[in-house]
PDB file of N, CA and C in Angstrom:
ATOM      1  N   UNK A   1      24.144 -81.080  72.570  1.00  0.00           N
ATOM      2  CA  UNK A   1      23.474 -79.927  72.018  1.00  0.00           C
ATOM      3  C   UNK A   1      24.541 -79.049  71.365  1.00  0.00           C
ATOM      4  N   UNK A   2      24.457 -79.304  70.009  1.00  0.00           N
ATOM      5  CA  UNK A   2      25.915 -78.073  69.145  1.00  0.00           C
ATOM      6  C   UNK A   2      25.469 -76.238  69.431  1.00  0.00           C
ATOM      7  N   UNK A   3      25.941 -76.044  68.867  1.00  0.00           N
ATOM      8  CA  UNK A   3      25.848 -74.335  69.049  1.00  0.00           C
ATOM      9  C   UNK A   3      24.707 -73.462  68.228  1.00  0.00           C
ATOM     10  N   UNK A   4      24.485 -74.401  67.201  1.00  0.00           N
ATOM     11  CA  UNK A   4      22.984 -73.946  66.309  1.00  0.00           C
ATOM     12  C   UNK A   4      21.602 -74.376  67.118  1.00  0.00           C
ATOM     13  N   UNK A   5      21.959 -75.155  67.644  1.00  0.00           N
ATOM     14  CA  UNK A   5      20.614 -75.684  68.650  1.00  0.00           C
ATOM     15  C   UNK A   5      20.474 -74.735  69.656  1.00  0.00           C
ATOM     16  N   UNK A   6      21.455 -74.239  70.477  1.00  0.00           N
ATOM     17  CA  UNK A   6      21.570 -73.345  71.454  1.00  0.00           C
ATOM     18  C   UNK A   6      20.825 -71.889  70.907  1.00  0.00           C
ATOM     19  N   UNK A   7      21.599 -71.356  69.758  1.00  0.00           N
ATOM     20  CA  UNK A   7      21.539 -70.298  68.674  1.00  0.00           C
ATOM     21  C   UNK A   7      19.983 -69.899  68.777  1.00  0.00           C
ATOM     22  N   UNK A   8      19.475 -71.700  68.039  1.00  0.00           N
ATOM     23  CA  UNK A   8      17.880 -71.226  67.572  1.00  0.00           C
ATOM     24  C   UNK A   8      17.348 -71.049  69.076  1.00  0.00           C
ATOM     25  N   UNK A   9      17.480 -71.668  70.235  1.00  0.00           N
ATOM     26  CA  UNK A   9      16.501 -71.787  71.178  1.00  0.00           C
ATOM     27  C   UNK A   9      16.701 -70.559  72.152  1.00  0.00           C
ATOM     28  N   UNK A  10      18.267 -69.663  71.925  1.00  0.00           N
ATOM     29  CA  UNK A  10      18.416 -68.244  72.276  1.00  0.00           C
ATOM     30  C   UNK A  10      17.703 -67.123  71.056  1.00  0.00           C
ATOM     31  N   UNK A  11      16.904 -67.373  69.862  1.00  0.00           N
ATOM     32  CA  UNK A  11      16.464 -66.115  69.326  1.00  0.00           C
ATOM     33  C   UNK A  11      14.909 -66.631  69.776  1.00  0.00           C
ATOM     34  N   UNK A  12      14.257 -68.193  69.684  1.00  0.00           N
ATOM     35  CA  UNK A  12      12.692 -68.069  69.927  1.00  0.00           C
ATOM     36  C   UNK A  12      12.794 -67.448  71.563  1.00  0.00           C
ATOM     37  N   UNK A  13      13.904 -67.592  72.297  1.00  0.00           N
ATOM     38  CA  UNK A  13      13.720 -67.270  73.871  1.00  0.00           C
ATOM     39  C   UNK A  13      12.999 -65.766  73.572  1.00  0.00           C
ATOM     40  N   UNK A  14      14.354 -64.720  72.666  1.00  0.00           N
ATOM     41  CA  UNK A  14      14.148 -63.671  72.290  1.00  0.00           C
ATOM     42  C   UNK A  14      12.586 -62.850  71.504  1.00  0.00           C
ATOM     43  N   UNK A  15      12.287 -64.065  70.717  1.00  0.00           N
ATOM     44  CA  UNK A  15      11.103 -63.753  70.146  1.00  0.00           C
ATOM     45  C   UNK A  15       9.641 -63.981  70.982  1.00  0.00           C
ATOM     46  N   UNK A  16      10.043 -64.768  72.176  1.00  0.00           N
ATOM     47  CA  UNK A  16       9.082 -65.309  72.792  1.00  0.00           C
ATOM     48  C   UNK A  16       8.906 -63.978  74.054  1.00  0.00           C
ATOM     49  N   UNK A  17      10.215 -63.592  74.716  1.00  0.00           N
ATOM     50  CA  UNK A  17       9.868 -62.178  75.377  1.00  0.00           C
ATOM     51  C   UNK A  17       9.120 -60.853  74.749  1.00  0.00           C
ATOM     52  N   UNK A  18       9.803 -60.894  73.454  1.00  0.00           N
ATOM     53  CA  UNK A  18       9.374 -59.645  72.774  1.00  0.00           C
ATOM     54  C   UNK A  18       7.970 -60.303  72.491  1.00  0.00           C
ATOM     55  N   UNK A  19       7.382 -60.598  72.065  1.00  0.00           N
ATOM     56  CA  UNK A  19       6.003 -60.817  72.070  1.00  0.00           C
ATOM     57  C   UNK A  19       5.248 -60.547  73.038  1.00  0.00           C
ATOM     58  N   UNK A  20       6.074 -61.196  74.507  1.00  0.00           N
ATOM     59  CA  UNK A  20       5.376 -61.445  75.691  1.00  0.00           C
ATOM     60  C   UNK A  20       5.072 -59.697  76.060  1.00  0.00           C
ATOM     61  N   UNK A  21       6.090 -58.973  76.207  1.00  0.00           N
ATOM     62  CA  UNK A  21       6.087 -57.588  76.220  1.00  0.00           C
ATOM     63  C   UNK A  21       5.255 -56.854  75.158  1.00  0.00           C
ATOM     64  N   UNK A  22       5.303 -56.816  74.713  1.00  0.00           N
ATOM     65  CA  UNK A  22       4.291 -56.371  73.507  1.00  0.00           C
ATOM     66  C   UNK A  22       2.722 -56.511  73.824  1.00  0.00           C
ATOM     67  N   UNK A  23       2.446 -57.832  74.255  1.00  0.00           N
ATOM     68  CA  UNK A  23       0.973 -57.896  74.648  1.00  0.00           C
ATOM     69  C   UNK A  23       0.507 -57.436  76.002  1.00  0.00           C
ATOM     70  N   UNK A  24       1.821 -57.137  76.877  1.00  0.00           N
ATOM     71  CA  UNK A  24       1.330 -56.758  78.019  1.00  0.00           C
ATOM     72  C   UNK A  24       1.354 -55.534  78.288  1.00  0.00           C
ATOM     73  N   UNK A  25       1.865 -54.248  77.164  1.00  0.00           N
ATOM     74  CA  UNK A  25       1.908 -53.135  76.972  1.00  0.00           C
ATOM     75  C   UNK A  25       0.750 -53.127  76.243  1.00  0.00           C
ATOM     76  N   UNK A  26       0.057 -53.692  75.433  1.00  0.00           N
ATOM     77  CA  UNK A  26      -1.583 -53.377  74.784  1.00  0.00           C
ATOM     78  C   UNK A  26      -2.102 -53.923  75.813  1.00  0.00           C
ATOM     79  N   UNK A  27      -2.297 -54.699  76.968  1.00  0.00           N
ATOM     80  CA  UNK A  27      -3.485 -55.117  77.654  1.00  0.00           C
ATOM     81  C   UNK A  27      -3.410 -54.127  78.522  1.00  0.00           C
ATOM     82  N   UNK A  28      -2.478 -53.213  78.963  1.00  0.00           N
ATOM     83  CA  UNK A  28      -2.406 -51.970  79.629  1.00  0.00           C
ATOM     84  C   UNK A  28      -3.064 -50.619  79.186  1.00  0.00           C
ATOM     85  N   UNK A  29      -2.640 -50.600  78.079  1.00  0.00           N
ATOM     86  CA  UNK A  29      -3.241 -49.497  77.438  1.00  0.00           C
ATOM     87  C   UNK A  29      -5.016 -49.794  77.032  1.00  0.00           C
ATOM     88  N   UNK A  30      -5.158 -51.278  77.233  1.00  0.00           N
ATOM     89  CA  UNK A  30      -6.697 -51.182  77.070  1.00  0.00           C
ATOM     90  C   UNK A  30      -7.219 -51.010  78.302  1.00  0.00           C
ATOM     91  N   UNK A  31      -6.528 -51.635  79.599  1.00  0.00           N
ATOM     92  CA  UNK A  31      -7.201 -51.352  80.866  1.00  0.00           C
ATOM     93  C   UNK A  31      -6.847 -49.958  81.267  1.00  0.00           C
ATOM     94  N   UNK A  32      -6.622 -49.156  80.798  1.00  0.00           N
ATOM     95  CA  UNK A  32      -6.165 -47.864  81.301  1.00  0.00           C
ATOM     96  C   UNK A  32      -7.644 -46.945  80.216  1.00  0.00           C
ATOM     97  N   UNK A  33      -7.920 -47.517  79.112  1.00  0.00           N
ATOM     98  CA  UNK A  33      -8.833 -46.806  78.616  1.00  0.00           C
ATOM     99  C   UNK A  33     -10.339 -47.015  79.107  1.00  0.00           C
ATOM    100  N   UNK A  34     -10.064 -48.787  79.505  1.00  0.00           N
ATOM    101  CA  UNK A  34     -11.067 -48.911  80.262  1.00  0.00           C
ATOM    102  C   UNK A  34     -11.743 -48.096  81.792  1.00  0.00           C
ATOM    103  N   UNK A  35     -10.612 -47.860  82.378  1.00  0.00           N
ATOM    104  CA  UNK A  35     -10.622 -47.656  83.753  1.00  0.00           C
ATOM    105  C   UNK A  35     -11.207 -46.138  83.939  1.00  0.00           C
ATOM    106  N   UNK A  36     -10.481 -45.099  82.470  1.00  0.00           N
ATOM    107  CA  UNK A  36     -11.160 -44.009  82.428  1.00  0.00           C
ATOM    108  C   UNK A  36     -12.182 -44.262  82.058  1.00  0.00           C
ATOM    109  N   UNK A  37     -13.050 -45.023  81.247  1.00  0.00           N
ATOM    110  CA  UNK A  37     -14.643 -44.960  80.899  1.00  0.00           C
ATOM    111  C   UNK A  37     -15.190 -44.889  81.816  1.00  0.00           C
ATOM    112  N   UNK A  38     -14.731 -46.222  83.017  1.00  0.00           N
ATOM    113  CA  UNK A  38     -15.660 -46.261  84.254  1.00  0.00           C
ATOM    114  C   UNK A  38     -15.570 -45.090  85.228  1.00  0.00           C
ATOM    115  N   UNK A  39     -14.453 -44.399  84.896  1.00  0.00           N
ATOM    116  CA  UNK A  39     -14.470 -43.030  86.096  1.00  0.00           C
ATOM    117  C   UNK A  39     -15.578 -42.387  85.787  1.00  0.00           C
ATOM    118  N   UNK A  40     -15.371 -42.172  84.265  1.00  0.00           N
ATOM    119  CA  UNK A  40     -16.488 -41.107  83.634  1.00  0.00           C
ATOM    120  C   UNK A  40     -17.769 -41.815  84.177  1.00  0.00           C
ATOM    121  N   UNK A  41     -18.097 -42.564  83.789  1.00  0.00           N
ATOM    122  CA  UNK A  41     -19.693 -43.204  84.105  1.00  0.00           C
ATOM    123  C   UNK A  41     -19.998 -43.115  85.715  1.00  0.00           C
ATOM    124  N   UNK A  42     -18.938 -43.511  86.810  1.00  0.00           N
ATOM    125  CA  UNK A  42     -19.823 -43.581  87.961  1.00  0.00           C
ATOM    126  C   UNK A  42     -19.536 -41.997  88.160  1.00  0.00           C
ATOM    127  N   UNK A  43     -18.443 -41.090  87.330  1.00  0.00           N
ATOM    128  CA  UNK A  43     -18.929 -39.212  87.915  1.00  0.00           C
ATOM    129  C   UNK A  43     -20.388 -39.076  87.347  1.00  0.00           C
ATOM    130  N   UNK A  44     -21.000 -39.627  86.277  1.00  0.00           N
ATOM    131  CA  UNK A  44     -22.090 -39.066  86.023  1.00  0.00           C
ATOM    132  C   UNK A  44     -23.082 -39.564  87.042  1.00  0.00           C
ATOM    133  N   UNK A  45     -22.770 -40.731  87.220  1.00  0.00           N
ATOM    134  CA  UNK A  45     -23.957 -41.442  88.388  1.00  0.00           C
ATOM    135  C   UNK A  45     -23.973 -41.176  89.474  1.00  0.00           C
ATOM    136  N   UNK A  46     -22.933 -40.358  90.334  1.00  0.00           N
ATOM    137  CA  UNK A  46     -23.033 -39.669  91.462  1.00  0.00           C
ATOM    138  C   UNK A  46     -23.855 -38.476  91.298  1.00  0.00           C
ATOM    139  N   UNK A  47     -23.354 -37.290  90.480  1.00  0.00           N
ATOM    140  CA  UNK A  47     -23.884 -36.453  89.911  1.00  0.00           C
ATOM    141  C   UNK A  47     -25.829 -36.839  90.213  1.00  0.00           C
ATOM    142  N   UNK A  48     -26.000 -38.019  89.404  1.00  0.00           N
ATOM    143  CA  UNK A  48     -27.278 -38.239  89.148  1.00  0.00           C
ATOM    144  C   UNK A  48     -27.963 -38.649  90.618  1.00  0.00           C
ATOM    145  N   UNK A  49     -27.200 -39.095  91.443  1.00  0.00           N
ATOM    146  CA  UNK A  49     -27.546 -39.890  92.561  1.00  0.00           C
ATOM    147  C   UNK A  49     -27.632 -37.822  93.229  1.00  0.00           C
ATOM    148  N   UNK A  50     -26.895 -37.426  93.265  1.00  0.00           N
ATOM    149  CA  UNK A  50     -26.871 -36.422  94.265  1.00  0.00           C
ATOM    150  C   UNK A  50     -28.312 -35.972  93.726  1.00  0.00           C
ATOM    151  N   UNK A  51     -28.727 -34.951  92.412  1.00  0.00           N
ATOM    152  CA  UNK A  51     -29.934 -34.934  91.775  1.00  0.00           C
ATOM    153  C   UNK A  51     -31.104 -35.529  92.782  1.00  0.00           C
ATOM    154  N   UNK A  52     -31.063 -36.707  92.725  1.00  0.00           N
ATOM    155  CA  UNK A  52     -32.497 -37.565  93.274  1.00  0.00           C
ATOM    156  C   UNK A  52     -32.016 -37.231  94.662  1.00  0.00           C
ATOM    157  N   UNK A  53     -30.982 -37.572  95.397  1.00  0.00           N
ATOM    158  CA  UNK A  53     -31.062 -37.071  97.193  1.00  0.00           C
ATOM    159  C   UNK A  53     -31.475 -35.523  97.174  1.00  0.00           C
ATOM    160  N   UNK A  54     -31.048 -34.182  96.236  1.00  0.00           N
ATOM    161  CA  UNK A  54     -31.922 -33.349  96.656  1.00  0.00           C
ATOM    162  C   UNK A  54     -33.342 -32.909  96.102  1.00  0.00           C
ATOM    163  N   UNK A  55     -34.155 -33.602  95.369  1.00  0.00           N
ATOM    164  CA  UNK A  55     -35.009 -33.805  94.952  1.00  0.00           C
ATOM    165  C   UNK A  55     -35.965 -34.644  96.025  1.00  0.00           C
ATOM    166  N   UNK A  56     -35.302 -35.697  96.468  1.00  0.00           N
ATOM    167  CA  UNK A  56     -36.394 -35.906  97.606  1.00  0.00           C
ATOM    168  C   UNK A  56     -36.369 -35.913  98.885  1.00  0.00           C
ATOM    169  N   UNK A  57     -35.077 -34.731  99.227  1.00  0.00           N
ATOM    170  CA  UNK A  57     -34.722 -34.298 100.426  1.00  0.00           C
ATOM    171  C   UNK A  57     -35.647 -32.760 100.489  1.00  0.00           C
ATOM    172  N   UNK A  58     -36.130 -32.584  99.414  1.00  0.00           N
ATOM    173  CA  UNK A  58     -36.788 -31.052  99.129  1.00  0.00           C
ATOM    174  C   UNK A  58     -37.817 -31.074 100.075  1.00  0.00           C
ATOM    175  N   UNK A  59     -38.620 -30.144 100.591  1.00  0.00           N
ATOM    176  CA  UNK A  59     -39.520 -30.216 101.608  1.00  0.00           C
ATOM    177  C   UNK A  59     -41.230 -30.268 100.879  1.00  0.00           C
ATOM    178  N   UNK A  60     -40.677 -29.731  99.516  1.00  0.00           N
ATOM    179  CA  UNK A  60     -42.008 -29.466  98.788  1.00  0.00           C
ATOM    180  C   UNK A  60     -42.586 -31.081  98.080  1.00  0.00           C
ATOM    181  N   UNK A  61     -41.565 -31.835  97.923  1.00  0.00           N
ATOM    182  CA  UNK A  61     -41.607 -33.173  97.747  1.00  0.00           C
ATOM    183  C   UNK A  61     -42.695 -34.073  98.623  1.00  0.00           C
ATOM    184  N   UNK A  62     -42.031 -33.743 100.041  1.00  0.00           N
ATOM    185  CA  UNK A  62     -42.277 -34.669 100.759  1.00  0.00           C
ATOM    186  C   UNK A  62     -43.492 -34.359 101.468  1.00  0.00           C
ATOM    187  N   UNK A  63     -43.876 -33.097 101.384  1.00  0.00           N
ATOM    188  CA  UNK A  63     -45.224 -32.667 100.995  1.00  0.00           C
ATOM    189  C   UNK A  63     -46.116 -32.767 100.179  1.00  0.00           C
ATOM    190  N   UNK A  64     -46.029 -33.145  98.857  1.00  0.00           N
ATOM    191  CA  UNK A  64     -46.753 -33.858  98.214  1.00  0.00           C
ATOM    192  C   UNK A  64     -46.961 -35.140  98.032  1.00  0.00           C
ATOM    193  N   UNK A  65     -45.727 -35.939  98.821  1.00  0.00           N
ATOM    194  CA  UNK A  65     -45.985 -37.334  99.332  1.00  0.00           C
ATOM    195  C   UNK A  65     -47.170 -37.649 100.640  1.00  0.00           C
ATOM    196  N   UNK A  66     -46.735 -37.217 101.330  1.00  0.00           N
ATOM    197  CA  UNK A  66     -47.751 -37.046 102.415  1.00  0.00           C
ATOM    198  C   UNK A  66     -49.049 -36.701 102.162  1.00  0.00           C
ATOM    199  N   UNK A  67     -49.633 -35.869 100.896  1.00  0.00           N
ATOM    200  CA  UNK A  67     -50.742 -35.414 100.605  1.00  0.00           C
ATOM    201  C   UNK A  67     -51.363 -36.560  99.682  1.00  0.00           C
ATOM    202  N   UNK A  68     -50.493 -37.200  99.083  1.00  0.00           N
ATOM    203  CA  UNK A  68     -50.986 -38.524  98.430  1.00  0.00           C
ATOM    204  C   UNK A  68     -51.252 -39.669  98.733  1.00  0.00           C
ATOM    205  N   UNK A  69     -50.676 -39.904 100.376  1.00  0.00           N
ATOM    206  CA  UNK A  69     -51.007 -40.897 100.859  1.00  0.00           C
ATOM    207  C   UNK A  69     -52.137 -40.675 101.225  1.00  0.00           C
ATOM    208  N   UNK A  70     -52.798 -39.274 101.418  1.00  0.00           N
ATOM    209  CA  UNK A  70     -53.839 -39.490 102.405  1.00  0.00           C
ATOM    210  C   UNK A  70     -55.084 -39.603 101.348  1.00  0.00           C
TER     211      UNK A  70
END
């Protein structure tokens, strides 16, 4: 193996990290944008979940449930 063989297979080594780095700094930055969407979405769905627990924790509710069964 002469020294140009070595040469080329030390810059694709080089080109082959820098790439490798490169894509794993964008698959970060997409799971990081991802990860905030989902925060946002399940704060709204707690939010929404709390809503319906005091809505049919209300007493006036469950009074008109009871009046409909009968």
């Amino acid at each position: 193996m002469g020294p140009f063989e070595i040469a080329a297979i030390a810059i694709i080594g080089g080109f082959a990290i820098s790439g490798y780095k490169t894509y794993m700094k964008s698959k970060d930055r997409n799971n990081s944008q991802e990860v905030a969407a989902l925060q946002d979405e399940l704060t709204k769905l707690k939010q929404r979940v709390a809503t319906l627990e005091s809505i049919v924790t209300d007493k006036s509710y469950q009074l008109k449930e009871q009046i409909n069964k009968l």
